[in-house]
Protein backbone atom coordinates (compact mmCIF):
# COMPACT_ATOMS: atom_id res chain seq x y z
CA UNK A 1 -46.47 28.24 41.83
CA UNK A 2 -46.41 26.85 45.44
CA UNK A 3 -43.18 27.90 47.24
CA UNK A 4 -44.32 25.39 50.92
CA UNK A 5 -41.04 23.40 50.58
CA UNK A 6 -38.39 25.92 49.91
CA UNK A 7 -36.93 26.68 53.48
CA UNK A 8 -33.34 28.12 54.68
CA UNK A 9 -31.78 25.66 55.63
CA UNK A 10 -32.80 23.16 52.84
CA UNK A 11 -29.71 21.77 51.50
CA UNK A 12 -30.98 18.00 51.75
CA UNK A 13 -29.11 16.09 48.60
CA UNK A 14 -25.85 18.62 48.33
CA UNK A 15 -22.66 16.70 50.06
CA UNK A 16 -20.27 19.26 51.47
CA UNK A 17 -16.58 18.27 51.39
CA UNK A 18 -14.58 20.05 54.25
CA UNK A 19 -11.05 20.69 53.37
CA UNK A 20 -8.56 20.96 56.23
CA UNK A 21 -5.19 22.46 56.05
CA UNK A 22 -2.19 20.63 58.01
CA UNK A 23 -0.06 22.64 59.86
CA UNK A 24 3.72 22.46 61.73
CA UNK A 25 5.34 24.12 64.46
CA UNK A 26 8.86 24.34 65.36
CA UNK A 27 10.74 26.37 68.43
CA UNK A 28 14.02 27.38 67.63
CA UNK A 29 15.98 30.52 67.54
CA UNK A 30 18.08 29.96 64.53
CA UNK A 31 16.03 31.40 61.68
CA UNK A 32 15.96 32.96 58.27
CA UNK A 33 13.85 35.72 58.58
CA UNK A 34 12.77 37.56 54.94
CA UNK A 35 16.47 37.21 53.38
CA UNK A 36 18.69 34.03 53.15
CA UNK A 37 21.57 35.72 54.17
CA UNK A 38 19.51 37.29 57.23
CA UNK A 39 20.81 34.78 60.24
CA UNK A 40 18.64 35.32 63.76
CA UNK A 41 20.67 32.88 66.66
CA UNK A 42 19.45 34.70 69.52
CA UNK A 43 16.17 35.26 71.32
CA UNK A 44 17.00 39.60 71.24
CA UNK A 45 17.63 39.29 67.36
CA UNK A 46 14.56 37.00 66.72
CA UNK A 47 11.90 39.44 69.16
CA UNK A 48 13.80 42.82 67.10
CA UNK A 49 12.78 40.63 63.71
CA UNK A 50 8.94 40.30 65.03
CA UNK A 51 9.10 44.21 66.05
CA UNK A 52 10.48 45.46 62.78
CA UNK A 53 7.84 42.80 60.98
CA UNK A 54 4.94 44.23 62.79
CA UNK A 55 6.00 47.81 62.38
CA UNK A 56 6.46 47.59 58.63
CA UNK A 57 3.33 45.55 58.52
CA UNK A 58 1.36 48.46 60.44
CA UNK A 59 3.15 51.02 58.30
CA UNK A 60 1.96 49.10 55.07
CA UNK A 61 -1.61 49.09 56.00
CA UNK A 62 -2.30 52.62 57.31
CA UNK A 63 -0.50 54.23 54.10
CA UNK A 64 -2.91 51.94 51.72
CA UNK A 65 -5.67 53.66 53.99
CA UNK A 66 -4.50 57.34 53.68
């Protein structure tokens, strides 16, 4: 059985369909952050919402490693 044309890069005949994900942006500091009723109007409240976000987040993950 003669294995000459098999290569690693041989994908000659096999279309590849890229599928792309659009995305939006907005800047505002009136949001609704993890609960409707939850109302962030000012730039403190919004960077305290990150903080707590990324705290919990890092909490999360080192407790599912322990």
């Amino acid at each position: 059985m003669a294995h000459a044309n098999h290569s690693a890069g041989a994908m000659d005949g096999m279309d590849m369909e890229m599928e792309t994900m659009t995305m939006y942006f907005y800047q505002s500091e009136k949001v609704k952050f993890l609960f409707e009723s939850y109302d962030v109007d000012s730039s403190t409240g919004y960077f305290g919402v990150i903080m707590v976000a990324f705290i919990l987040g890092f909490v999360c993950e080192t407790l599912s490693i322990v």
